[in-house]
C-alpha atoms as a PDB file:
ATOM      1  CA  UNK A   1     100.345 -35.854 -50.583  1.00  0.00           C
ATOM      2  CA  UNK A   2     101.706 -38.017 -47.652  1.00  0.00           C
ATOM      3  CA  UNK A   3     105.331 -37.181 -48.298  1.00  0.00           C
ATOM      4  CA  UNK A   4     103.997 -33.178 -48.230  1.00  0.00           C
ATOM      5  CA  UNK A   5     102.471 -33.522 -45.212  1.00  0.00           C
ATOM      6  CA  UNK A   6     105.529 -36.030 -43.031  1.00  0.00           C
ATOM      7  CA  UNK A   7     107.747 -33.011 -44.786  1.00  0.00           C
ATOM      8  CA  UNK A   8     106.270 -29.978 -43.578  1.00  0.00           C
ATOM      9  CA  UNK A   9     105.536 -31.860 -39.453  1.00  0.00           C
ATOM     10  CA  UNK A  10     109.120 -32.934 -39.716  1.00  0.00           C
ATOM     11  CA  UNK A  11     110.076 -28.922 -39.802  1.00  0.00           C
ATOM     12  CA  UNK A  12     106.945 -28.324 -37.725  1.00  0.00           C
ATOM     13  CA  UNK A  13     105.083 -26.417 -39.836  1.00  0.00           C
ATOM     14  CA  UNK A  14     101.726 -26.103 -40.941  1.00  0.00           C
ATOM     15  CA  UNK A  15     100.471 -27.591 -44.650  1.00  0.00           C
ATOM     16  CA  UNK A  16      97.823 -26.304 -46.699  1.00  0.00           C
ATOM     17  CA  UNK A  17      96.251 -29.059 -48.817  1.00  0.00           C
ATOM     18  CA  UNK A  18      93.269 -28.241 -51.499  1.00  0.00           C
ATOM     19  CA  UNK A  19      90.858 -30.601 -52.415  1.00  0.00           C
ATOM     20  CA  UNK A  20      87.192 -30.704 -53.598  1.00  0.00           C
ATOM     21  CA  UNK A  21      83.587 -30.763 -53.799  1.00  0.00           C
ATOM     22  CA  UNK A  22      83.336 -33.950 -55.271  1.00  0.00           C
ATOM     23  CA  UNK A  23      84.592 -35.932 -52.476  1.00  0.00           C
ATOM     24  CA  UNK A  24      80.383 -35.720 -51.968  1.00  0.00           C
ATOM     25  CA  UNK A  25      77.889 -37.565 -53.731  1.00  0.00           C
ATOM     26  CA  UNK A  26      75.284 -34.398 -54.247  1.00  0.00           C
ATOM     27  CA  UNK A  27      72.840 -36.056 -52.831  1.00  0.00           C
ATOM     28  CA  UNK A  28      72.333 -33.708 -49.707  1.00  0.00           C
ATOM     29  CA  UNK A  29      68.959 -31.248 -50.109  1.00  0.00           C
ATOM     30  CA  UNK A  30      71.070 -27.722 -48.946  1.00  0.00           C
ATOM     31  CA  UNK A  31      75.188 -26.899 -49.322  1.00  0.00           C
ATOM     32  CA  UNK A  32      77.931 -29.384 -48.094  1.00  0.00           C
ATOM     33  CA  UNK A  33      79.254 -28.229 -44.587  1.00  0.00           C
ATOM     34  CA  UNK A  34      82.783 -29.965 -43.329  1.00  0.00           C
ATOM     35  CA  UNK A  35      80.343 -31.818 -40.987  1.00  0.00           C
ATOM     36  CA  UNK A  36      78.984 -34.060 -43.829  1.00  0.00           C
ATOM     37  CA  UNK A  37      80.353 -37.256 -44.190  1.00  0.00           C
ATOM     38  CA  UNK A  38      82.141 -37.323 -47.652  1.00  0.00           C
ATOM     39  CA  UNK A  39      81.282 -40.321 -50.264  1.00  0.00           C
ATOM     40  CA  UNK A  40      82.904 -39.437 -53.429  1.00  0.00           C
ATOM     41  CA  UNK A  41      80.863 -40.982 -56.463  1.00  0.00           C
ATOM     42  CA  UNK A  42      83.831 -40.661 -59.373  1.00  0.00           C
ATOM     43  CA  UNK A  43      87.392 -41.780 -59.183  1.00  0.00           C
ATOM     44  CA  UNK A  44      88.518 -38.485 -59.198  1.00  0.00           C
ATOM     45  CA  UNK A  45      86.686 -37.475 -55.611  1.00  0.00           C
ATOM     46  CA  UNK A  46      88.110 -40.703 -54.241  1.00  0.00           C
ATOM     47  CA  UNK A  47      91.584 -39.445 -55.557  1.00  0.00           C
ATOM     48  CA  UNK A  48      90.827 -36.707 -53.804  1.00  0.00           C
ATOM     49  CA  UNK A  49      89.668 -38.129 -50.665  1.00  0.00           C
ATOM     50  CA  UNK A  50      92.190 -40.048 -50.023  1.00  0.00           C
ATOM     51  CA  UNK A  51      94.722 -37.271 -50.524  1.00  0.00           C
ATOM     52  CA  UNK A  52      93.009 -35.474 -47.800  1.00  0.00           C
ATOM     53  CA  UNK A  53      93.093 -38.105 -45.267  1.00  0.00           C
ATOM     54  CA  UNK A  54      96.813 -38.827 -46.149  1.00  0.00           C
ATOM     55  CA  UNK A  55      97.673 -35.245 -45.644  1.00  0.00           C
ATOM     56  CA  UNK A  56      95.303 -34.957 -42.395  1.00  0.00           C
ATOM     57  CA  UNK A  57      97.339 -38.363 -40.837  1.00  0.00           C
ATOM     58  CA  UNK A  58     101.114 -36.946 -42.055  1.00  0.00           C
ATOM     59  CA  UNK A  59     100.801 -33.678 -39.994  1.00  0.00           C
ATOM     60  CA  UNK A  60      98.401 -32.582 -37.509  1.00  0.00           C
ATOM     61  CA  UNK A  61      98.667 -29.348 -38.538  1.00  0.00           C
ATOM     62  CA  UNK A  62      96.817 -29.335 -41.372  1.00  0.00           C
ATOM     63  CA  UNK A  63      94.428 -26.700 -43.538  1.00  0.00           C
ATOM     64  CA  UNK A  64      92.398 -28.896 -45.650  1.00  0.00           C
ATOM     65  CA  UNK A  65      90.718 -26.583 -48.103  1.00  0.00           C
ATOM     66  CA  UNK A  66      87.362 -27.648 -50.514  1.00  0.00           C
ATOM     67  CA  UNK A  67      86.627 -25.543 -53.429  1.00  0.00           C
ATOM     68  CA  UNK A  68      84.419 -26.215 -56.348  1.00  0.00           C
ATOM     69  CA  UNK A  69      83.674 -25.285 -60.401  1.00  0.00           C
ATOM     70  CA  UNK A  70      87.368 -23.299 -60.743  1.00  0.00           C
ATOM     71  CA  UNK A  71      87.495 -21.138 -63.790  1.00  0.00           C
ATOM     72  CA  UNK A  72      90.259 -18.966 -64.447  1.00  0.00           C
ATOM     73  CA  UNK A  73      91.607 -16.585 -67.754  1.00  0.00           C
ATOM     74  CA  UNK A  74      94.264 -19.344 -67.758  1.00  0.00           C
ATOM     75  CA  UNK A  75      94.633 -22.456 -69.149  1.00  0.00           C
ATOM     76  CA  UNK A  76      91.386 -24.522 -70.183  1.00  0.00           C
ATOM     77  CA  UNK A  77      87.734 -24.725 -68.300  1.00  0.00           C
ATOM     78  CA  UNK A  78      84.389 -23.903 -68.303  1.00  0.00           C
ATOM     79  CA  UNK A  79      84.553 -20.119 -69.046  1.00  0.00           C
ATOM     80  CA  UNK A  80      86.580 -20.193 -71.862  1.00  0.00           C
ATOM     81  CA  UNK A  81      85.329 -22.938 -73.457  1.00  0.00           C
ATOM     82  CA  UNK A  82      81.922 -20.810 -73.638  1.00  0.00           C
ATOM     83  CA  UNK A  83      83.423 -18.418 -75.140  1.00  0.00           C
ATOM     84  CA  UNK A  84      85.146 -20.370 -77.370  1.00  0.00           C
ATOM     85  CA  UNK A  85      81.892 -22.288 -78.289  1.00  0.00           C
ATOM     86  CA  UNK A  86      79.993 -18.964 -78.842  1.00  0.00           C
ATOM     87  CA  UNK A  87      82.613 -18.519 -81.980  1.00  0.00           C
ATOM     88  CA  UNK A  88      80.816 -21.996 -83.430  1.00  0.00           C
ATOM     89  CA  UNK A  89      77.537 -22.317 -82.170  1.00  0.00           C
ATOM     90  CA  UNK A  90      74.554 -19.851 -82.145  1.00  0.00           C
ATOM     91  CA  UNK A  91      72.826 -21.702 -79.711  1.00  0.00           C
ATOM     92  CA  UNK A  92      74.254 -24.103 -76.480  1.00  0.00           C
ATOM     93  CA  UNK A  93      72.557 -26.870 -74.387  1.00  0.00           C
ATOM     94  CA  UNK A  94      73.485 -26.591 -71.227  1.00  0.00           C
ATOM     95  CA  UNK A  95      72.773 -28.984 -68.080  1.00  0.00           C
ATOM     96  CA  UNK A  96      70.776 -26.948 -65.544  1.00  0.00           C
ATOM     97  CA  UNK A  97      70.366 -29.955 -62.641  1.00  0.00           C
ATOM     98  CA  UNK A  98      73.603 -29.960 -61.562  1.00  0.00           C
ATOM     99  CA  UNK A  99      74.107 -26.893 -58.771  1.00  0.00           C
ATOM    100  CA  UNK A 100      77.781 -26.100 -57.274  1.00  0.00           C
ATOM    101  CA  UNK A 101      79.756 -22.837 -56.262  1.00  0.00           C
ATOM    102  CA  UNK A 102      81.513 -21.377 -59.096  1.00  0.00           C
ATOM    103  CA  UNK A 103      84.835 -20.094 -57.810  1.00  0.00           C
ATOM    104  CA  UNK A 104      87.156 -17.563 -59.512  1.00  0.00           C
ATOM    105  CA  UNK A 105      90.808 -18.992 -59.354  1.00  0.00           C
ATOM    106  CA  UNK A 106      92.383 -15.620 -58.995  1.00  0.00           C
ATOM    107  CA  UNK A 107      89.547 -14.714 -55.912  1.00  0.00           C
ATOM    108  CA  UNK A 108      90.936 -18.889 -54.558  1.00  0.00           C
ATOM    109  CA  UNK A 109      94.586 -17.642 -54.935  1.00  0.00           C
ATOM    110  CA  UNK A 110      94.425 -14.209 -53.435  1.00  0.00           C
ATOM    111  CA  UNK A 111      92.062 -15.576 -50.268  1.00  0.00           C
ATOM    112  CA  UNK A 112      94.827 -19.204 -49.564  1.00  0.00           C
ATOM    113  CA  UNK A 113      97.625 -15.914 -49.516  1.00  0.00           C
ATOM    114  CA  UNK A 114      95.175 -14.590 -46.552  1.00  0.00           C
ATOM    115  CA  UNK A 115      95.159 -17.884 -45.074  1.00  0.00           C
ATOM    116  CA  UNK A 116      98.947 -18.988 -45.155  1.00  0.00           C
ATOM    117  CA  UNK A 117      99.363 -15.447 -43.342  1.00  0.00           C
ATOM    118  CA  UNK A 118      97.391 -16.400 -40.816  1.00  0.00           C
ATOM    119  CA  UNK A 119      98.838 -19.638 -39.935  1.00  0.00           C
ATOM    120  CA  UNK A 120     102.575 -18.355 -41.051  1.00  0.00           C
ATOM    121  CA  UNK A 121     103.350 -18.294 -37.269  1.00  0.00           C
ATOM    122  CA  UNK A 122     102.523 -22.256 -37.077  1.00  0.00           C
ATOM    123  CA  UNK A 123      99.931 -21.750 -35.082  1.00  0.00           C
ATOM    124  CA  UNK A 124      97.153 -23.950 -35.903  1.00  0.00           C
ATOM    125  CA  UNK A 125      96.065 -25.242 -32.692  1.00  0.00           C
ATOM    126  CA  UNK A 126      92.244 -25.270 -32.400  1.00  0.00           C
ATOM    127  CA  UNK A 127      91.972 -24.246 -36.311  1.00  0.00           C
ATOM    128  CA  UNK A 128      93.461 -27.432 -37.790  1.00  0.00           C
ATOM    129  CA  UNK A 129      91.042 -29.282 -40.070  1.00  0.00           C
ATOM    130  CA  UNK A 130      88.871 -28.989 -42.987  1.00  0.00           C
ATOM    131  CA  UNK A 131      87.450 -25.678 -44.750  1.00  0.00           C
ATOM    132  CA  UNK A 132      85.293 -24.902 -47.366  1.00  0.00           C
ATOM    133  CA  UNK A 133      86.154 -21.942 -49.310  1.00  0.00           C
ATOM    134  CA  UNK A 134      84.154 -21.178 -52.749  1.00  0.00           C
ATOM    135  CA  UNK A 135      82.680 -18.267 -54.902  1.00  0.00           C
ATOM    136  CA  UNK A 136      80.060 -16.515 -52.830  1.00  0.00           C
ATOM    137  CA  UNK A 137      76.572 -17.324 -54.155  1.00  0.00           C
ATOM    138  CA  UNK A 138      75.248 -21.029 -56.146  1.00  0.00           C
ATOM    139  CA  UNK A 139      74.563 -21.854 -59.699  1.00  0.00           C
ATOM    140  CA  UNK A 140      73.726 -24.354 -62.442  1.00  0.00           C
ATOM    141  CA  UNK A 141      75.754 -24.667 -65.365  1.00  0.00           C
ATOM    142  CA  UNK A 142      73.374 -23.314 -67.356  1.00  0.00           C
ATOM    143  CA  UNK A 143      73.195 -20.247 -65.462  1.00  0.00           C
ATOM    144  CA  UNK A 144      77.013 -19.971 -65.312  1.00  0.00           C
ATOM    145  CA  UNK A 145      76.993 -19.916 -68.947  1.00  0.00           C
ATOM    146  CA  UNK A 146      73.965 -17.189 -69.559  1.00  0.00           C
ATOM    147  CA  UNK A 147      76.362 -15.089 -67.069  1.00  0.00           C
ATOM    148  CA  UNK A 148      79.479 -15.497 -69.349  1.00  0.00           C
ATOM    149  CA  UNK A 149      77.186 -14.479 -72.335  1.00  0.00           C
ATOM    150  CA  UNK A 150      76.126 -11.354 -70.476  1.00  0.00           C
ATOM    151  CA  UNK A 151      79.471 -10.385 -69.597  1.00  0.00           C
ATOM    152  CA  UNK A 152      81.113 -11.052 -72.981  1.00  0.00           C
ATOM    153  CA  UNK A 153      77.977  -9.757 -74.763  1.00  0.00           C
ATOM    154  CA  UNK A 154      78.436  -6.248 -72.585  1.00  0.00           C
ATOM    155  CA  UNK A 155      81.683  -5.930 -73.646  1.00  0.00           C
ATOM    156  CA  UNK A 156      81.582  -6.647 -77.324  1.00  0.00           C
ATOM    157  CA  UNK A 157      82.392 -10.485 -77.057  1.00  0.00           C
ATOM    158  CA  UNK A 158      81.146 -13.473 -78.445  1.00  0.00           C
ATOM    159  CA  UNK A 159      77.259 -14.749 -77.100  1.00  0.00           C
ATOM    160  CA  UNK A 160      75.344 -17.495 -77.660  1.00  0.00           C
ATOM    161  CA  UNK A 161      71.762 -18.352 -77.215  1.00  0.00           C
ATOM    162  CA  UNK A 162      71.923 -20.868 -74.447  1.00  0.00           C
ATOM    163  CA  UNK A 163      68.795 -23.831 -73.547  1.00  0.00           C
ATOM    164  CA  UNK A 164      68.776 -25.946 -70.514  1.00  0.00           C
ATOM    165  CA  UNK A 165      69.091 -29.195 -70.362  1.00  0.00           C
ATOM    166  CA  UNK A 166      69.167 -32.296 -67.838  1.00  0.00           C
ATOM    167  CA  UNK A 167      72.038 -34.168 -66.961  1.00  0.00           C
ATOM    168  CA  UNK A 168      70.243 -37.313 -68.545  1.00  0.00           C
ATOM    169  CA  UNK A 169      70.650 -35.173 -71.962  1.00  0.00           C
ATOM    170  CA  UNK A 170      74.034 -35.023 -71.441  1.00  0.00           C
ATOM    171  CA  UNK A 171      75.566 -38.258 -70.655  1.00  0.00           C
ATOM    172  CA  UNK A 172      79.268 -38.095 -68.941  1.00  0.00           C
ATOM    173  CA  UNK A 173      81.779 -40.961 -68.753  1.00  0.00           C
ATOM    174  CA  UNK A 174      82.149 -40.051 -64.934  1.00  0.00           C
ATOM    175  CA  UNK A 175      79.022 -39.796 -62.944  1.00  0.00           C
ATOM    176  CA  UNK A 176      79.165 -35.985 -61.108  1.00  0.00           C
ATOM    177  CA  UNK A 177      77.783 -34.630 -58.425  1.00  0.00           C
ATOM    178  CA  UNK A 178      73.989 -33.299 -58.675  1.00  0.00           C
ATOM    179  CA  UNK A 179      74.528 -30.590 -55.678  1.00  0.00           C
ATOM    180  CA  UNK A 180      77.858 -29.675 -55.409  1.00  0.00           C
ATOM    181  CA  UNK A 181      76.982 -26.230 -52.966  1.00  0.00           C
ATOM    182  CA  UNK A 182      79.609 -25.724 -50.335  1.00  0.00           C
ATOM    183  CA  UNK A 183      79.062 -24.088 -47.024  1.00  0.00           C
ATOM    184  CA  UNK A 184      81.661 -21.589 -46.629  1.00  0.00           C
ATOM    185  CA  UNK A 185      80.546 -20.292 -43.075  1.00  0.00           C
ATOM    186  CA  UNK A 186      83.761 -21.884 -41.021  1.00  0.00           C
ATOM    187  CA  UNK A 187      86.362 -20.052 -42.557  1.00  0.00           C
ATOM    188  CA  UNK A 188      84.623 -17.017 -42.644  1.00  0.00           C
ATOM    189  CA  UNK A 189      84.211 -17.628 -38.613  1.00  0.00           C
ATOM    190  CA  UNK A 190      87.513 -18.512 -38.104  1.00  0.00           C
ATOM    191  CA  UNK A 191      89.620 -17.066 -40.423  1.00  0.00           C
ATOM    192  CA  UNK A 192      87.323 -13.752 -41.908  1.00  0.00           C
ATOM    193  CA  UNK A 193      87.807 -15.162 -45.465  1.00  0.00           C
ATOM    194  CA  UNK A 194      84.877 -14.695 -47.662  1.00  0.00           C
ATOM    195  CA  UNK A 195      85.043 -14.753 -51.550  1.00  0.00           C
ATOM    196  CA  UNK A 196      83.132 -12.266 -53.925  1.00  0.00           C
ATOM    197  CA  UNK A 197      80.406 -13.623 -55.174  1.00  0.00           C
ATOM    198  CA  UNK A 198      81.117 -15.591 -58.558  1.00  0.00           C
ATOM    199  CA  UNK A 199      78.894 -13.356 -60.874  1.00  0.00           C
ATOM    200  CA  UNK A 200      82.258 -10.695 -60.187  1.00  0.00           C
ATOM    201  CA  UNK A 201      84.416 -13.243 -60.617  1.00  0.00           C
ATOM    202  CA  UNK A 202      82.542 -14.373 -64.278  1.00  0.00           C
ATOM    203  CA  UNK A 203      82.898 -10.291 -64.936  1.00  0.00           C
ATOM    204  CA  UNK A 204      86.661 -10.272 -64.176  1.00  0.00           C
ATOM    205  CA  UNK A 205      87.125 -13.572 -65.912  1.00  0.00           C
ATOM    206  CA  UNK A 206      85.840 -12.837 -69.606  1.00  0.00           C
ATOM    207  CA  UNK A 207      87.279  -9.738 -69.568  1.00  0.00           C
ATOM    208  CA  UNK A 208      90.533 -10.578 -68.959  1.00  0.00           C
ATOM    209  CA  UNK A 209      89.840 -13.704 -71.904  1.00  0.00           C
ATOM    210  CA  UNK A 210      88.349 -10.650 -74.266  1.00  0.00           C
ATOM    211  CA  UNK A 211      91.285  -8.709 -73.286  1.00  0.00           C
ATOM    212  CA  UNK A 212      93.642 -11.177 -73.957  1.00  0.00           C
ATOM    213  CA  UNK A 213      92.601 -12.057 -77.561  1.00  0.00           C
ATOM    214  CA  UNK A 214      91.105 -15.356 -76.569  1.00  0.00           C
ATOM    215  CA  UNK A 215      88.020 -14.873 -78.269  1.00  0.00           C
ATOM    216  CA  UNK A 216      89.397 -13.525 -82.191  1.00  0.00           C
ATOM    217  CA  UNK A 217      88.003 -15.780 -84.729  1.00  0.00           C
ATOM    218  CA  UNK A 218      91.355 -17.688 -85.754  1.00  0.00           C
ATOM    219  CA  UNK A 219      93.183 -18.299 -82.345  1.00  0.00           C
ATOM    220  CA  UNK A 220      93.882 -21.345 -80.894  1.00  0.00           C
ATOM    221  CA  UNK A 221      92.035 -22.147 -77.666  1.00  0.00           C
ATOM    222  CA  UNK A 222      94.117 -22.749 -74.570  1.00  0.00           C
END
């Protein structure tokens, strides 16, 4: 991330770095604003941490973007594997104490496009710094999953009965995050980027998997 950022300041440009919402310990009542002090509790927000700070000290000019709870038609994650599940399973337990911002990766994509536009004419000054930028709206697991079954189940798909559980009931080897809501009121301010809220970007999600085969009895997941 260091080499990025010294590359881009050498040619005196501006760098666009993502990072994440579990560079906080989810300990805070209400959403994470860039104000809070970040204290990753997992290896992989200190990872990401430190990437930010590395990127923040190798050019000045830096847009250090937080999202959160990515899901995409592509590749692996939380989404598909639902809908994979639903294939198996008639009925899911799903943890219900952990909150966050589900975030569509195509909504992500389309809205850093925005941004590099924005700063394409290297000019950062009084806008360098942290952002949070996220799916519109906050949800458990649990309730991201009864949303995939709704979509999938409106359109013919796979659905699966789905209970709520705790986080004790569900042991991880890394500890996460019990609030992982981001704030995403800065870069609507300063930049006018908002995301849809994430039930759309659920919709546009499963059925793009439907329409792409990924739920046929048979396939191969991703």
């Amino acid at each position: 991330m260091m080499w990025a950022g010294l590359a881009a300041a050498e040619r005196g440009v501006p760098i666009i770095h993502l990072s994440t919402d579990y560079v906080f310990d989810g300990t805070k009542a209400g959403p994470y604003d860039e104000s809070d002090t970040p204290r990753p509790i997992n290896v992989y927000g200190k990872s990401k941490l430190a990437g930010e700070e590395a990127v923040a000290a190798a050019n000045p000019a830096h847009i250090i973007v937080r999202t959160a709870w990515i899901y995409s038609p592509h590749g692996r994650n939380f989404v598909s594997r639902m809908l994979e599940l639903a294939r198996e399973r008639d009925k899911l337990h799903i943890v219900d104490d952990q909150r966050g911002s589900p975030t569509y990766a195509p909504h992500l994509a389309e809205a850093i496009l925005e941004l590099a536009a924005h700063i394409a004419g290297r000019d950062t000054e009084g806008r360098a710094g942290v952002y949070h930028l996220a799916g519109s709206g906050t949800a458990s697991w649990c309730e991201l999953a009864r949303a995939v079954f709704a979509a999938s189940k409106a359109r013919g798909g796979p659905t699966a009965e789905v209970a709520a559980i705790t986080s004790a009931d569900y042991p991880t080897p890394a500890t996460r995050p019990m609030n992982s809501r981001l704030d995403c009121t800065r870069i609507r301010e300063t930049f006018g980027l908002q995301l849809p809220h994430w039930r759309e970007g659920v919709a546009a999600c499963v059925s793009e998997l439907l329409g792409a085969g990924q739920t046929e009895p048979g396939l191969p997941p991703r």
